[in-house]
C-alpha atoms as a PDB file:
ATOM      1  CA  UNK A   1     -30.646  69.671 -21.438  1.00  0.00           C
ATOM      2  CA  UNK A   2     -32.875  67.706 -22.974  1.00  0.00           C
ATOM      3  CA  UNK A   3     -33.344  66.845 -26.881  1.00  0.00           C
ATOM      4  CA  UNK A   4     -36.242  64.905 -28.552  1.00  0.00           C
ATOM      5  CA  UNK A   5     -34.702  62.033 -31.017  1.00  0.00           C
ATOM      6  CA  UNK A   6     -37.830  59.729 -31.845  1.00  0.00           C
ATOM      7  CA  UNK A   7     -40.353  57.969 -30.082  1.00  0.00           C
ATOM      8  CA  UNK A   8     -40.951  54.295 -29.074  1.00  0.00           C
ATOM      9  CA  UNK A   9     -44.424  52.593 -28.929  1.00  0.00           C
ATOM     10  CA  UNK A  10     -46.034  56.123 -28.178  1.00  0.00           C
ATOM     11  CA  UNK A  11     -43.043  57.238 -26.002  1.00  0.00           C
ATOM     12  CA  UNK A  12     -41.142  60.513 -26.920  1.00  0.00           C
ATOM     13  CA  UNK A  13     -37.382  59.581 -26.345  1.00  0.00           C
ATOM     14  CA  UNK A  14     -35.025  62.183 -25.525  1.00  0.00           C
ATOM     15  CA  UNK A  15     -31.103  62.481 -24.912  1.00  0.00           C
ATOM     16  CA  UNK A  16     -30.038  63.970 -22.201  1.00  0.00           C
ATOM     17  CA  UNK A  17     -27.051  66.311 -22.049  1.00  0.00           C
ATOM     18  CA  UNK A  18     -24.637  67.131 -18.856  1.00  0.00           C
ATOM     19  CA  UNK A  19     -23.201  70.756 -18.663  1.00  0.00           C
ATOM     20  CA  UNK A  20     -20.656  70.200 -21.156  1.00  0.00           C
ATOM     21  CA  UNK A  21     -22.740  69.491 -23.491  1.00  0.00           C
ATOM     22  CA  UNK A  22     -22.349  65.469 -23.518  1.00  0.00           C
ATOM     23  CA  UNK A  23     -24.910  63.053 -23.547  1.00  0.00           C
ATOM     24  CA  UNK A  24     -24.940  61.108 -20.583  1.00  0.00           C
ATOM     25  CA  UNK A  25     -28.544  59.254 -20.805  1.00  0.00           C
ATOM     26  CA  UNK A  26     -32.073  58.693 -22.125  1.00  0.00           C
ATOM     27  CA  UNK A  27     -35.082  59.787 -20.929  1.00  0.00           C
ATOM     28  CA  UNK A  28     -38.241  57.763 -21.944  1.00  0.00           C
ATOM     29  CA  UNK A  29     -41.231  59.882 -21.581  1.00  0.00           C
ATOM     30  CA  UNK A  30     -44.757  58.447 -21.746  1.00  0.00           C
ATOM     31  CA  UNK A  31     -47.380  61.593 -22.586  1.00  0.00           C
ATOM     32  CA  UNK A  32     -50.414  59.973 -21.647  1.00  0.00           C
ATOM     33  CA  UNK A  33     -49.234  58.903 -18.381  1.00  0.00           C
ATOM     34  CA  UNK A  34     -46.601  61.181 -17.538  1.00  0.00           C
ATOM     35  CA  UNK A  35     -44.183  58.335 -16.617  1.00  0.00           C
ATOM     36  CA  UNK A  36     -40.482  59.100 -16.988  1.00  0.00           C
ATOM     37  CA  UNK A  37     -37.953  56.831 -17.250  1.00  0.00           C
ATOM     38  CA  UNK A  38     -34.215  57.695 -17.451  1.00  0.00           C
ATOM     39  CA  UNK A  39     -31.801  55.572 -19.026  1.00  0.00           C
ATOM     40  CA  UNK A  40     -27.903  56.494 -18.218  1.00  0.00           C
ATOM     41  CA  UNK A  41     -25.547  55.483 -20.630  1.00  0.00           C
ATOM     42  CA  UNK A  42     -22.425  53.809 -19.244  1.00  0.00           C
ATOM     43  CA  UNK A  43     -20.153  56.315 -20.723  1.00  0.00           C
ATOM     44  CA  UNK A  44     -20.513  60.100 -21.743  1.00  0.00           C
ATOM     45  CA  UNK A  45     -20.838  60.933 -25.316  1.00  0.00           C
ATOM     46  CA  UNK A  46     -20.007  63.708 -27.432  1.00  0.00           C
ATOM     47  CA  UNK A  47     -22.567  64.918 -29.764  1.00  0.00           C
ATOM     48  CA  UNK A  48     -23.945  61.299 -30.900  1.00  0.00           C
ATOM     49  CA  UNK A  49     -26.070  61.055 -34.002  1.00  0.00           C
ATOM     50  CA  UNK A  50     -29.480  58.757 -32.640  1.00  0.00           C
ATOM     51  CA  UNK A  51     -31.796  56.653 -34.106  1.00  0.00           C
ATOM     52  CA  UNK A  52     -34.813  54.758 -32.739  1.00  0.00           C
ATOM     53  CA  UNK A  53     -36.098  51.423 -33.819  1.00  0.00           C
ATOM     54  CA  UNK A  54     -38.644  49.793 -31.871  1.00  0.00           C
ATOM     55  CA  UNK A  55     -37.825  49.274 -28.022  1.00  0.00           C
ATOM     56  CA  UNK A  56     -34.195  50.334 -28.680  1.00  0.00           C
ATOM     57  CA  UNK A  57     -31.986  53.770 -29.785  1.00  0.00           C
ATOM     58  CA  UNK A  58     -29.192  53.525 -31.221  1.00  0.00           C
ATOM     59  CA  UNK A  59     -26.382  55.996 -30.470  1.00  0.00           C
ATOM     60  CA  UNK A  60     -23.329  56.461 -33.204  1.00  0.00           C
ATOM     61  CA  UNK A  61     -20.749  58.889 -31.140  1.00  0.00           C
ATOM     62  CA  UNK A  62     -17.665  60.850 -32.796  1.00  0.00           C
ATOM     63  CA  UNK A  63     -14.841  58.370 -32.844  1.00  0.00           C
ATOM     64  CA  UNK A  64     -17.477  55.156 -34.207  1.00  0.00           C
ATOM     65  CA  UNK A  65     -18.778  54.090 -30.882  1.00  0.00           C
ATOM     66  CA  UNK A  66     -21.914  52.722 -31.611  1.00  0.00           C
ATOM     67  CA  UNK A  67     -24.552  51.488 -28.821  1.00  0.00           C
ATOM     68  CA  UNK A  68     -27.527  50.203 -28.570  1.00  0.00           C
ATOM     69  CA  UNK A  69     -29.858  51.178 -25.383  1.00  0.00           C
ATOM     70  CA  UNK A  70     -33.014  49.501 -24.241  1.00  0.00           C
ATOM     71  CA  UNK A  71     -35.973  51.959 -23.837  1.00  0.00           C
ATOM     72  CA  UNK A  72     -38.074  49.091 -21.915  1.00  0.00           C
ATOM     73  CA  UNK A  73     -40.972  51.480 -20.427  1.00  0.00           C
ATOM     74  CA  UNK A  74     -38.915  49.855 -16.975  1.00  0.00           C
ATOM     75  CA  UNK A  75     -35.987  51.270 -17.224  1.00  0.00           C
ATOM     76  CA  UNK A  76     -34.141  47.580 -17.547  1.00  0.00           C
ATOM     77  CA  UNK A  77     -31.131  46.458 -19.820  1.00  0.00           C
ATOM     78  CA  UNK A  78     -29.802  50.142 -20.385  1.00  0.00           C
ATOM     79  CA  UNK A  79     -27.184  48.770 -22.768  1.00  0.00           C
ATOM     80  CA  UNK A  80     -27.758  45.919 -25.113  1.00  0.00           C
ATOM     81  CA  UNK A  81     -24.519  46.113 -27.052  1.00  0.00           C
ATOM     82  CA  UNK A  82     -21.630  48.245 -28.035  1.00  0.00           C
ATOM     83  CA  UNK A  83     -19.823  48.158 -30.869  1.00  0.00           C
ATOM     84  CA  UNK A  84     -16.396  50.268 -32.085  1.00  0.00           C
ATOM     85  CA  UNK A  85     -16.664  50.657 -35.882  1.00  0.00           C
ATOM     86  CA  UNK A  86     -13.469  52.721 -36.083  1.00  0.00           C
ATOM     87  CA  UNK A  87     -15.015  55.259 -38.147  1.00  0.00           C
ATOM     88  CA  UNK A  88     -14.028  58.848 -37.041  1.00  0.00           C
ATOM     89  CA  UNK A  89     -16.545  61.184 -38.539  1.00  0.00           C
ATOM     90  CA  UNK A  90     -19.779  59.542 -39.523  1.00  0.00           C
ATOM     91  CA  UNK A  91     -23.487  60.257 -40.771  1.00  0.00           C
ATOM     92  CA  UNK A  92     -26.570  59.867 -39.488  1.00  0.00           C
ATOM     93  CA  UNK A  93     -27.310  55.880 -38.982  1.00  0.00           C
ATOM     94  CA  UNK A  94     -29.865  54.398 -40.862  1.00  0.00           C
ATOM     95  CA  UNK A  95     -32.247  51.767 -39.901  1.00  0.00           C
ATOM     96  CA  UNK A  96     -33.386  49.300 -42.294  1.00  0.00           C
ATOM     97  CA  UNK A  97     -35.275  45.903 -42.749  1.00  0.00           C
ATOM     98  CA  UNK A  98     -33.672  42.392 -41.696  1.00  0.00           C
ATOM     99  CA  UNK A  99     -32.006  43.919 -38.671  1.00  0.00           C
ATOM    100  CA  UNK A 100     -29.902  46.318 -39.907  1.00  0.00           C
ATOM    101  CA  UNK A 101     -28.398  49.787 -39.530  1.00  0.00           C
ATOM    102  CA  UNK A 102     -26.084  51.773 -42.550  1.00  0.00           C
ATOM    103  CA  UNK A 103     -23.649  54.573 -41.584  1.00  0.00           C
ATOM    104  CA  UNK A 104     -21.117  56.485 -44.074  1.00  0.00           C
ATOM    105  CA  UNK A 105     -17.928  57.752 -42.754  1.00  0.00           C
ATOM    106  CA  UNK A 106     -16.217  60.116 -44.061  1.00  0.00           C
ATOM    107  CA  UNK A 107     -13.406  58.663 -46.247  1.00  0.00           C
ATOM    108  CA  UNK A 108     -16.514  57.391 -47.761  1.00  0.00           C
ATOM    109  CA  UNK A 109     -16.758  53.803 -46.546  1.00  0.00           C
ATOM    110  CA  UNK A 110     -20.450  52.598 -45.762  1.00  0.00           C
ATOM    111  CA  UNK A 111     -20.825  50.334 -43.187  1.00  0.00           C
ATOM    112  CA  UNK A 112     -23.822  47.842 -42.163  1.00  0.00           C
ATOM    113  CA  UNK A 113     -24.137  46.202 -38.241  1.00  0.00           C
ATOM    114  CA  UNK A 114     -26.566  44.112 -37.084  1.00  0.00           C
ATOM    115  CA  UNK A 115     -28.897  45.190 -34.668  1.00  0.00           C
ATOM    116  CA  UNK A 116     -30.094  42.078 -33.358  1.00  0.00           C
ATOM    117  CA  UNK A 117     -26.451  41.113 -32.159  1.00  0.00           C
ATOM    118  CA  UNK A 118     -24.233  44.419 -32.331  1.00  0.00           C
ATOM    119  CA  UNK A 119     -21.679  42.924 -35.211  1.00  0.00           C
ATOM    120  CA  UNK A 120     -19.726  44.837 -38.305  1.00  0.00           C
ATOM    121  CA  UNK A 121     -21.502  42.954 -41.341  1.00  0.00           C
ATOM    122  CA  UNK A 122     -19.231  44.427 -43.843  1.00  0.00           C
ATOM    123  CA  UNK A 123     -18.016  48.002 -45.680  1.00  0.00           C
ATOM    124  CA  UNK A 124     -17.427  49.358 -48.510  1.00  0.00           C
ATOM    125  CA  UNK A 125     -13.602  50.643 -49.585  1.00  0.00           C
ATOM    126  CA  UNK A 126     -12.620  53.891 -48.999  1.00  0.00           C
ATOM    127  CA  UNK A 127     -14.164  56.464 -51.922  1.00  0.00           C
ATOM    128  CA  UNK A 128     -11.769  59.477 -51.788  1.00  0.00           C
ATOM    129  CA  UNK A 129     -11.301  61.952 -54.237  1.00  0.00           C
ATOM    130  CA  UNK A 130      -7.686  61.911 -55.810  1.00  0.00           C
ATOM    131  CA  UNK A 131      -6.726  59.976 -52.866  1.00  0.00           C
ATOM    132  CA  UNK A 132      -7.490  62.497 -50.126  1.00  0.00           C
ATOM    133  CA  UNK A 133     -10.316  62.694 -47.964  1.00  0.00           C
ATOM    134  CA  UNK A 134     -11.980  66.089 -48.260  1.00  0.00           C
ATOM    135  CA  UNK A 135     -13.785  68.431 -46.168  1.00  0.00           C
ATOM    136  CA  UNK A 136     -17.977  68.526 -45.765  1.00  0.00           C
ATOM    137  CA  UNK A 137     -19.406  70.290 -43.355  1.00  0.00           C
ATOM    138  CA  UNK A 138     -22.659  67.628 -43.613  1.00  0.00           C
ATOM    139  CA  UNK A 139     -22.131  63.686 -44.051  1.00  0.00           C
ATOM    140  CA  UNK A 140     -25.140  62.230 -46.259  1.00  0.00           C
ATOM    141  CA  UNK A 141     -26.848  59.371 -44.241  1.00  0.00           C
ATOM    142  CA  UNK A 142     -27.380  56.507 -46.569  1.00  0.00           C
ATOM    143  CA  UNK A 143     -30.658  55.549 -48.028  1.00  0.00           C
ATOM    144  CA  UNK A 144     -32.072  51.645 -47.550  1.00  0.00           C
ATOM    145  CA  UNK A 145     -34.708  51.009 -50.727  1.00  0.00           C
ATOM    146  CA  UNK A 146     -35.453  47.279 -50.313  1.00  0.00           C
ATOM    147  CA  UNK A 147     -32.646  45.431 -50.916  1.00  0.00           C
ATOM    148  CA  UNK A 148     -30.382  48.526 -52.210  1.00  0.00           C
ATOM    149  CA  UNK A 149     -28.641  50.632 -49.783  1.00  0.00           C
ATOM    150  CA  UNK A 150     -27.137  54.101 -51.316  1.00  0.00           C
ATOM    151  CA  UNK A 151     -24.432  56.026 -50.309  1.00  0.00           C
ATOM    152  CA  UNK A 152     -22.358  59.164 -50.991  1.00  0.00           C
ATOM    153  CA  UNK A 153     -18.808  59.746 -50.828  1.00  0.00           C
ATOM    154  CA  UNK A 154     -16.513  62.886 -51.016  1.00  0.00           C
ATOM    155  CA  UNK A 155     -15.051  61.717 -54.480  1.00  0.00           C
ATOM    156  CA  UNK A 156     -18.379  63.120 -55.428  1.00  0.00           C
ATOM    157  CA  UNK A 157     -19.634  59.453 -56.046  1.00  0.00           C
ATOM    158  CA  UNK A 158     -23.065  58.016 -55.594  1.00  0.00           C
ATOM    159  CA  UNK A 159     -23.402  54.243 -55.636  1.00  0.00           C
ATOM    160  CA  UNK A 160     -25.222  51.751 -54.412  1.00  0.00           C
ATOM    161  CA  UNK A 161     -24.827  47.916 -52.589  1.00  0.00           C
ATOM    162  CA  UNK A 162     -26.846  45.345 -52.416  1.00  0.00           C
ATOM    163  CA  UNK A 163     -27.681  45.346 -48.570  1.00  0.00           C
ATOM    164  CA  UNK A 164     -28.640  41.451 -48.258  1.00  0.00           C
ATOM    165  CA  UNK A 165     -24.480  40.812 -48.657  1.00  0.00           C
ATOM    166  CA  UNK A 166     -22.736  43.164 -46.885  1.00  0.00           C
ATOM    167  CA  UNK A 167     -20.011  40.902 -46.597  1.00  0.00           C
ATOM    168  CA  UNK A 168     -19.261  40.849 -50.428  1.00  0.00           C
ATOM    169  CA  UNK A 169     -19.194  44.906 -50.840  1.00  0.00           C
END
């Protein structure tokens, strides 16, 4: 199966999903020209939230895997980096000016990684409510306004970091 994510310099990019249901590739697909590329990951994935920036996507699996695949119209370097964040249950990742990329998880830490290089910039504490992590069926993907990143947590909190310093939060 086969699920458009984004697109990349005119190319639709799609995941591509083995029989149970995990994603096991890319596929690259050029409209115009009806080239196809397929990308295979070097590991299955299950359910992976995706992004795409440019010539790469960026796949953040269940469990905090995070990886970033080439979409080079050639099919070359597949996998440019991978990265465990150690974040079980995430949002949506976010991509953002000055190479980076914000995730929540869901004790309500937000995290930042460099694209360029595939590194942990920094994270936020924990924002749980009474000390607990609670239940939402939906984790709100953070939102990059210049240098202000905003997140949500399940203490109910809304706050916001300055996203030049992740290092500081």
């Amino acid at each position: 199966m086969l699920t458009p994510v984004g697109t990349s310099d005119g190319a639709l990019v799609l995941t591509a999903m083995n029989g149970d249901a995990q994603t096991v590739g890319l596929v690259r697909y050029e409209p115009g020209s009806r080239h196809v590329v397929r990308l295979d990951l070097p590991f299955r994935m299950n359910e992976p939230e995706v992004v795409v920036g440019g010539d790469t996507a960026y796949l953040l699996g269940h469990g905090g895997t995070l990886v970033a695949a080439g979409l080079r119209p050639d099919g070359g370097e597949t996998v440019r980096w991978q990265l465990e964040t150690a974040a079980g249950r995430t949002s949506a990742p976010v991509l953002a000016a000055g190479d980076r990329l914000y995730f929540s998880a869901a004790d309500g830490r937000l995290l930042a990684v460099d694209t360029e290089h595939g590194k942990l910039l920094g994270q936020t504490g924990p924002r749980l409510r009474n000390g607990r992590l609670t239940y939402s069926s939906a984790l709100p993907a953070p939102v990059a306004a210049g240098r202000t990143v905003f997140g949500t947590a399940p203490d109910g909190s809304v706050f916001a970091v300055d996203g030049q310093d992740p290092a500081r939060w």
